[in-house]
C-alpha atoms as a PDB file:
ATOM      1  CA  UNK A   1      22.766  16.019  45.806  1.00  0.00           C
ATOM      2  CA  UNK A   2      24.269  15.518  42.099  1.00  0.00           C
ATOM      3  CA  UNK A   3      23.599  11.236  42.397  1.00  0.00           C
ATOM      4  CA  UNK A   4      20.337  12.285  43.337  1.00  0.00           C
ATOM      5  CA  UNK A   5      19.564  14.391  40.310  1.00  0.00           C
ATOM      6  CA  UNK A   6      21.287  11.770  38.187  1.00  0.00           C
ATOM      7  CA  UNK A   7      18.464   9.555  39.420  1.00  0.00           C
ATOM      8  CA  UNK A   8      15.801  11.064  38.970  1.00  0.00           C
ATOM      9  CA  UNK A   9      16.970  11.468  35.371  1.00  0.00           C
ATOM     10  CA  UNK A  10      17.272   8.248  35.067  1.00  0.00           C
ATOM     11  CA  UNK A  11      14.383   7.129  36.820  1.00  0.00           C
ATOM     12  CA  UNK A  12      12.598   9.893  34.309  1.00  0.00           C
ATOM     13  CA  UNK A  13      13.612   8.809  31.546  1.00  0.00           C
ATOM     14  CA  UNK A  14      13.259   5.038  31.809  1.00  0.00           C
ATOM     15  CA  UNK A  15       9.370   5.995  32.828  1.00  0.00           C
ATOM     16  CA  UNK A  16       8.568   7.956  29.700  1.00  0.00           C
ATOM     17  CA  UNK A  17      10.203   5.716  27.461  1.00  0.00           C
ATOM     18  CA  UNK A  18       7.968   3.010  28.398  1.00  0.00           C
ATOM     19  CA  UNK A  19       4.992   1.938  26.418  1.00  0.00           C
ATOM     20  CA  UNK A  20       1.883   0.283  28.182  1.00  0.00           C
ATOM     21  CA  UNK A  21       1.219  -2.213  24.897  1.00  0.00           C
ATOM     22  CA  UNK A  22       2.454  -6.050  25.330  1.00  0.00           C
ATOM     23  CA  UNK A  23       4.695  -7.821  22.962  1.00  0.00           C
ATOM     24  CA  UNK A  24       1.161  -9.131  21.667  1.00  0.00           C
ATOM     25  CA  UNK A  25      -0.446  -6.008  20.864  1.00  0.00           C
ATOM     26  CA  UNK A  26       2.491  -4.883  18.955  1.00  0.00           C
ATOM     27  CA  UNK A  27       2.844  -8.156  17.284  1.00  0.00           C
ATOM     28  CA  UNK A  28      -1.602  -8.142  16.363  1.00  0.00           C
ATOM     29  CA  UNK A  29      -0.969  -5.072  15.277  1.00  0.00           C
ATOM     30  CA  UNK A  30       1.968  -5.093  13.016  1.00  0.00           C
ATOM     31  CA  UNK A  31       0.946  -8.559  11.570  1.00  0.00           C
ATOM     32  CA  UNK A  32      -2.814  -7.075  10.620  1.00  0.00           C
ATOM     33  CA  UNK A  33      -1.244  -4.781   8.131  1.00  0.00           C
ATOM     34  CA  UNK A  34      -1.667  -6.564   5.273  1.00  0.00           C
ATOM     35  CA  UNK A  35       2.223  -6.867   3.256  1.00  0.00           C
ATOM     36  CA  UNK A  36       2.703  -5.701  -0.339  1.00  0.00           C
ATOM     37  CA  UNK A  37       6.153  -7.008  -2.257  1.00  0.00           C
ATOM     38  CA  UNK A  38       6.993  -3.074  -3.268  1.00  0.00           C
ATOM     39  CA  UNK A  39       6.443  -1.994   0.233  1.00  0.00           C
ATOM     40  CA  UNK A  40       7.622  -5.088   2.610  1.00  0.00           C
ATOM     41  CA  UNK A  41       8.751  -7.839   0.780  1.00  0.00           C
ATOM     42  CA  UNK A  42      10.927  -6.557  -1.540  1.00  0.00           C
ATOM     43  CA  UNK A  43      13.079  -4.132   0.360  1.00  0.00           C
ATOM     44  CA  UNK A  44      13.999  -7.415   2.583  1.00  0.00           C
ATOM     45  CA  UNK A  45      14.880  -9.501  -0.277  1.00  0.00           C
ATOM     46  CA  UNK A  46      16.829  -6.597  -1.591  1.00  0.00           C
ATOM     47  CA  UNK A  47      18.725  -6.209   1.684  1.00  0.00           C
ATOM     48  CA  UNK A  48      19.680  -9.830   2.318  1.00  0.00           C
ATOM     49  CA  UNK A  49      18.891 -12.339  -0.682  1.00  0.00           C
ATOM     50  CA  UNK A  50      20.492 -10.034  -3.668  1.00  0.00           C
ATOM     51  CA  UNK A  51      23.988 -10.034  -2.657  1.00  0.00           C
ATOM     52  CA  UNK A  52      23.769 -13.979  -4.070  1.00  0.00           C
ATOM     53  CA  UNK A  53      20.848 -14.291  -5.700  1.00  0.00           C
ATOM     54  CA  UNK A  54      21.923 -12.003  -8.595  1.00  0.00           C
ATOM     55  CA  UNK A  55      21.427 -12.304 -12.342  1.00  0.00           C
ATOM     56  CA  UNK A  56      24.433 -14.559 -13.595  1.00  0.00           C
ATOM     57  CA  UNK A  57      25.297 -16.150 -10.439  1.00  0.00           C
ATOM     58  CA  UNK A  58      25.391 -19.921  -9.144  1.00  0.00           C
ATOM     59  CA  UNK A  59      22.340 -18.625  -7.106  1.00  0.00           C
ATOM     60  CA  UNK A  60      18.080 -18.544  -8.082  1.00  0.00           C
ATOM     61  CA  UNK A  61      17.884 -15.246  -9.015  1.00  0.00           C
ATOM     62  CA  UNK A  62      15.893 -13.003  -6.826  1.00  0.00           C
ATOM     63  CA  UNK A  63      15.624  -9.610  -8.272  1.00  0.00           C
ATOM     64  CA  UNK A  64      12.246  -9.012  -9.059  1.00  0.00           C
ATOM     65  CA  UNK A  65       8.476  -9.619  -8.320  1.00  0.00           C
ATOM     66  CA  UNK A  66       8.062 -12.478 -10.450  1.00  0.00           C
ATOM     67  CA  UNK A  67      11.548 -14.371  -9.201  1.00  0.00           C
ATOM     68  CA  UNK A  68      11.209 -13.977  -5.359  1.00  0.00           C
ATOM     69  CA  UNK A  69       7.091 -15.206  -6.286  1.00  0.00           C
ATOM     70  CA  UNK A  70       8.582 -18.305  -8.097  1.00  0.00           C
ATOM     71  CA  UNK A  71      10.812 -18.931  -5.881  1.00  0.00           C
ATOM     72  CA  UNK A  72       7.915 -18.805  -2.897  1.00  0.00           C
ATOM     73  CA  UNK A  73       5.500 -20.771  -4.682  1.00  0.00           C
ATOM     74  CA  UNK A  74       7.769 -23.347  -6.683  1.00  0.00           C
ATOM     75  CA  UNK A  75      11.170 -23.485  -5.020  1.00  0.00           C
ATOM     76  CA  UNK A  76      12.147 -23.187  -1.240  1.00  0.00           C
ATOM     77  CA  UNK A  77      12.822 -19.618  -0.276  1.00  0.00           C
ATOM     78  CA  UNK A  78      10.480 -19.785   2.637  1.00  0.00           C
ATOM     79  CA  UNK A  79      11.685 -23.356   3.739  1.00  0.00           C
ATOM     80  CA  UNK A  80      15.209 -21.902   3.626  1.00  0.00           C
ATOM     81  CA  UNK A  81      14.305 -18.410   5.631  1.00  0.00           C
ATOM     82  CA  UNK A  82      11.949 -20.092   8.054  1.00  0.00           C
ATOM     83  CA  UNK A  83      13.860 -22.341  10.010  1.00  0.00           C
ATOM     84  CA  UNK A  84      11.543 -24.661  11.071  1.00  0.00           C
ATOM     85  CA  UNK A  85      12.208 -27.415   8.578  1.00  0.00           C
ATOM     86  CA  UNK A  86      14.727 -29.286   7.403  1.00  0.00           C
ATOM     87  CA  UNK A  87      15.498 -28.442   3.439  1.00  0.00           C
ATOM     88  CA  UNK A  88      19.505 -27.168   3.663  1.00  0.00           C
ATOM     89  CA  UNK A  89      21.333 -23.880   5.006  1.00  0.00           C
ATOM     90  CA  UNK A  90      19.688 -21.533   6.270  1.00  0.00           C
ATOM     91  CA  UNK A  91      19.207 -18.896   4.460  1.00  0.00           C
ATOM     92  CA  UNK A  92      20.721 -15.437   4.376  1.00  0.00           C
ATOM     93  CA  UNK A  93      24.398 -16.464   5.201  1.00  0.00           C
ATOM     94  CA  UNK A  94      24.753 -14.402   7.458  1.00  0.00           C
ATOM     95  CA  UNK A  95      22.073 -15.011   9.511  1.00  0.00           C
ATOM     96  CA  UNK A  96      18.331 -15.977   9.750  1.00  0.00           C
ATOM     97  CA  UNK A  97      16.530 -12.730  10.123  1.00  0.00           C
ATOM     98  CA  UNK A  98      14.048 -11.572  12.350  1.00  0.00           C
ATOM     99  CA  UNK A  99      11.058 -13.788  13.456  1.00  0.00           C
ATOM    100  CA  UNK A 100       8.720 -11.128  12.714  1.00  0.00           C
ATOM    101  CA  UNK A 101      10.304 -10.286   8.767  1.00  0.00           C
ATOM    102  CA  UNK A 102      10.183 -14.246   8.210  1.00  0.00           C
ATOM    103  CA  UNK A 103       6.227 -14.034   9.367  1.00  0.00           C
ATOM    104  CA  UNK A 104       5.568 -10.803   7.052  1.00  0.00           C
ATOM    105  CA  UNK A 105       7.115 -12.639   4.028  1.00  0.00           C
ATOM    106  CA  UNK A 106       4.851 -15.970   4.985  1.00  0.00           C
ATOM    107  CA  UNK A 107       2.217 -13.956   5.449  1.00  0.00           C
ATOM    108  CA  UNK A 108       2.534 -12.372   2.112  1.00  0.00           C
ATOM    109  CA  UNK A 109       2.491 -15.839   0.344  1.00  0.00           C
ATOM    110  CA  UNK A 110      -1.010 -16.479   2.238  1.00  0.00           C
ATOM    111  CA  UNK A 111      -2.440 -13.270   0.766  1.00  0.00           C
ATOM    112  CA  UNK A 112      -1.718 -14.400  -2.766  1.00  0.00           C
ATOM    113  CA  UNK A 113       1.476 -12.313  -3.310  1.00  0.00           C
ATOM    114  CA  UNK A 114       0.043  -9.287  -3.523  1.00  0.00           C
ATOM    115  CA  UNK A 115       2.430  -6.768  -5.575  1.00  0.00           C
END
């Protein structure tokens, strides 16, 4: 009787945590939303490009609007985050981040860099 409670649970709670939206909803969605640097862009670049890319290091610095735009338009911050071609390390260190965060940032440079 209790492995049959336990199931239900389960079964329960794995049913109302589902969502009925695909992977390409979500993505149409999420990517419609139109990115900002003070809202998306920045907070990303704060999180993983800072750390290096800090006033007085060996690094471009990254710190503000106008850096992380120079560094989209005239260096190769999005070559080096994207992955998909071939101009050194990837870039952060420790780790390429998320497909989607890589697309937002793109997608920001398409809408002019909006601030």
């Amino acid at each position: 009787m209790k492995k049959n409670i336990v199931l239900l649970f389960i079964c329960t709670a794995f049913l109302v945590s589902c969502t009925t939206r695909t992977y390409e909803e979500i993505s149409e969605s999420e990517s419609s939303v139109s990115p900002t640097y003070t809202a998306n862009v920045g907070p990303v670049i704060q999180a993983n490009c800072v750390g290096c890319h800090s006033e007085g290091g060996r690094f471009p610095t990254l710190q503000t609007y106008d850096q992380v735009k120079d560094a989209t338009q005239n260096g190769n911050l999005i070559c080096r985050i994207d992955q998909t071609q071939s101009c050194g390390s990837v870039m952060p260190r420790s780790g390429a981040m998320p497909r989607q965060t890589i697309d937002m940032i793109i997608l920001w440079q398409k809408e002019g860099y909006k601030n």
